[in-house]
Protein backbone atom coordinates (compact mmCIF):
# COMPACT_ATOMS: atom_id res chain seq x y z
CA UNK A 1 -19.52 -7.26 -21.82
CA UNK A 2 -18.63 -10.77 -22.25
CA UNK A 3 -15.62 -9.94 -23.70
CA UNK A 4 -14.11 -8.32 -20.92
CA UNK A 5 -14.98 -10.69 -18.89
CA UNK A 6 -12.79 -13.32 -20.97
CA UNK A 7 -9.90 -10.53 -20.99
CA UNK A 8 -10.68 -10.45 -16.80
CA UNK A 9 -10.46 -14.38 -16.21
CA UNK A 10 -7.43 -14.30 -18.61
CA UNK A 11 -5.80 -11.94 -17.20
CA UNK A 12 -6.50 -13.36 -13.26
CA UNK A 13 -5.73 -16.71 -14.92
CA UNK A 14 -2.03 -15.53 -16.18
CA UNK A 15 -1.23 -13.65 -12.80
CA UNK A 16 -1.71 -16.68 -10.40
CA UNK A 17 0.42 -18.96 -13.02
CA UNK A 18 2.65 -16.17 -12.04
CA UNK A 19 2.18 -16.34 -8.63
CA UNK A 20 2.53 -19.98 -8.27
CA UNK A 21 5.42 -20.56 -10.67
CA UNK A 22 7.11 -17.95 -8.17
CA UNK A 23 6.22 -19.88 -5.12
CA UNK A 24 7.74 -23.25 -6.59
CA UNK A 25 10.77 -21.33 -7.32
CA UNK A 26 11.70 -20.72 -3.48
CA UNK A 27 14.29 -22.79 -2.09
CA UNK A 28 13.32 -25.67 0.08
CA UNK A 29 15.37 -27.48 3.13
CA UNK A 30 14.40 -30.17 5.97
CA UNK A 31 12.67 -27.46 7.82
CA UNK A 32 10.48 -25.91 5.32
CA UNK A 33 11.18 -22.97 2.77
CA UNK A 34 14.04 -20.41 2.72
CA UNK A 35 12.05 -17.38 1.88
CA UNK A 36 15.08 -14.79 1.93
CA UNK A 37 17.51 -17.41 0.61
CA UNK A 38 18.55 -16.47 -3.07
CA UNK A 39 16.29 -18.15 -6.08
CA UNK A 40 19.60 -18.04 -8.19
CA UNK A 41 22.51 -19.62 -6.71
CA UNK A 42 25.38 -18.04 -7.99
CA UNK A 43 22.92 -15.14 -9.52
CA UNK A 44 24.80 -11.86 -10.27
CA UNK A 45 21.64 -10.62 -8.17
CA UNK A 46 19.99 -11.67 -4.80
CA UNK A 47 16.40 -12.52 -6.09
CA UNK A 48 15.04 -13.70 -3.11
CA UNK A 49 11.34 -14.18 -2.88
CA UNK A 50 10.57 -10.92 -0.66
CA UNK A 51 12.27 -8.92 -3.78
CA UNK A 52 10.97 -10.81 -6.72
CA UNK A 53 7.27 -10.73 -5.03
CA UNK A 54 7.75 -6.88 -4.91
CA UNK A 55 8.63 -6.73 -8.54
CA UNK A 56 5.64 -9.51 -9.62
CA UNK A 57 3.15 -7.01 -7.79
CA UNK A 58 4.43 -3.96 -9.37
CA UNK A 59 4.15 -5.54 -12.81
CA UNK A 60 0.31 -6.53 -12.00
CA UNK A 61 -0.74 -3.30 -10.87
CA UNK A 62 0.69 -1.94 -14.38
CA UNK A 63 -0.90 -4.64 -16.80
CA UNK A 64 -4.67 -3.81 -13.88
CA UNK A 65 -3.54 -0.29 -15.08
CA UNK A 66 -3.78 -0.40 -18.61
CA UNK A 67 -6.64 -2.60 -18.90
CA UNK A 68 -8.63 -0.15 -16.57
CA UNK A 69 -7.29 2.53 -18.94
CA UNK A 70 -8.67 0.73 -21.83
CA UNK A 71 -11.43 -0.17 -20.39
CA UNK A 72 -12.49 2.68 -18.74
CA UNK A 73 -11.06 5.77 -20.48
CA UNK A 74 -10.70 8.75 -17.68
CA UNK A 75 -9.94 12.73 -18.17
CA UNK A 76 -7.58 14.35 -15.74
CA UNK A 77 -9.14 15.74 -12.19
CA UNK A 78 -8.19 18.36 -10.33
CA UNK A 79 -7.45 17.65 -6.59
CA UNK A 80 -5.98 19.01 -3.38
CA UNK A 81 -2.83 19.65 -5.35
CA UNK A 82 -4.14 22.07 -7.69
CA UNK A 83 -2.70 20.32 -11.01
CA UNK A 84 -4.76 17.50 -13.16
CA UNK A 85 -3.72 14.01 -12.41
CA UNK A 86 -5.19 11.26 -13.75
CA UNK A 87 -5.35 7.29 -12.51
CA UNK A 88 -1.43 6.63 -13.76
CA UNK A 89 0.12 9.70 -11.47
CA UNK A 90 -2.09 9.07 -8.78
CA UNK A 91 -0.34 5.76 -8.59
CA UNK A 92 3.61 6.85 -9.64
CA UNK A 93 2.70 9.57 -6.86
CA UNK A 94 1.64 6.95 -3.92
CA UNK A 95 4.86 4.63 -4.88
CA UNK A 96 7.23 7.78 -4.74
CA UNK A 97 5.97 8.92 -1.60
CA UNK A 98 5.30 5.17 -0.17
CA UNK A 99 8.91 5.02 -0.87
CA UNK A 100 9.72 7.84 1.05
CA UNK A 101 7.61 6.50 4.02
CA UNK A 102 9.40 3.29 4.48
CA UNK A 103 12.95 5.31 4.42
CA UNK A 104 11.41 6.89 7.14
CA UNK A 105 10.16 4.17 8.99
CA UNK A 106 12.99 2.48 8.73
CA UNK A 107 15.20 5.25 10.17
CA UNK A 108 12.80 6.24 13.13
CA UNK A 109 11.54 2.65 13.71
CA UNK A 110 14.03 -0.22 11.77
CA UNK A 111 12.31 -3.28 10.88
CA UNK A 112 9.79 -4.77 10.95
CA UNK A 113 7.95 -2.94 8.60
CA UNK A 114 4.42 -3.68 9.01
CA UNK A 115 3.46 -0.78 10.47
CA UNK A 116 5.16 1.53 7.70
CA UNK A 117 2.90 -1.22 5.28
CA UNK A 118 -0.27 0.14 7.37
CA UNK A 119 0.83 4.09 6.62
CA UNK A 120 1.55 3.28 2.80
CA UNK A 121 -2.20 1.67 2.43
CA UNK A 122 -3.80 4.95 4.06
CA UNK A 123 -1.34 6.91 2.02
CA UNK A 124 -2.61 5.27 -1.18
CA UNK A 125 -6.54 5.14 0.17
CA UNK A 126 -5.72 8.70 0.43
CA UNK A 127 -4.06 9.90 -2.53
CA UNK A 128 -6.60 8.15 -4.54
CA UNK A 129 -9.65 9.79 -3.01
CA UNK A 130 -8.06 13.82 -2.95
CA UNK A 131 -5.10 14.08 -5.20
């Protein structure tokens, strides 16, 4: 057991060097920090910090992934669906359909999208509890 817990603390260790070498990375003026301005100046891509945030999360939930699936090995279930789905497409199923929800949202409703953010968590709470 101890050595998980070393692979845990590593692990939380590396993700908030992460975090915080992405927060000292967002551009700074007079009046504080310029959270959609670009990280890159001159970047062939606008990596501002909403986008590169979204892609830092999505690469911790796959590294918590596969250290869950070493960790704790899991056979396929059978849900609502009527096919066998294990932990992985649970997951690529609640980002392809949280996807779809905030397309939606932002047709019906534009931005902000906090409350699309609220459907997405039930979505997921939901998926991962009957699919």
């Amino acid at each position: 057991m101890t050595q998980w817990r070393w692979i845990y603390g590593a692990t939380a260790c590396l993700f908030f060097a992460g975090l915080a070498a992405l927060l000292l990375s967002v551009p700074r003026a007079g009046d504080g920090m310029q959270w959609t301005r670009p990280l890159i100046d001159g970047g062939w891509m606008a990596w501002t910090f909403p986008v590169a945030l979204f892609f830092y999360s999505l690469g911790a939930v796959l590294v918590v992934f596969s250290i869950l699936a070493i960790r704790f090995p899991e056979t396929p279930r059978r849900g609502i669906l009527g096919m066998q789905t294990t932990r992985g497409d649970r997951l690529f199923i609640t980002l392809l359909g949280s996807a779809f929800i905030n397309l939606i949202w932002l047709y019906f409703f534009g931005a902000p999208l906090t409350g699309a953010l609220i459907v997405c968590l039930l979505y997921l709470l939901s998926v991962f509890r009957w699919v």
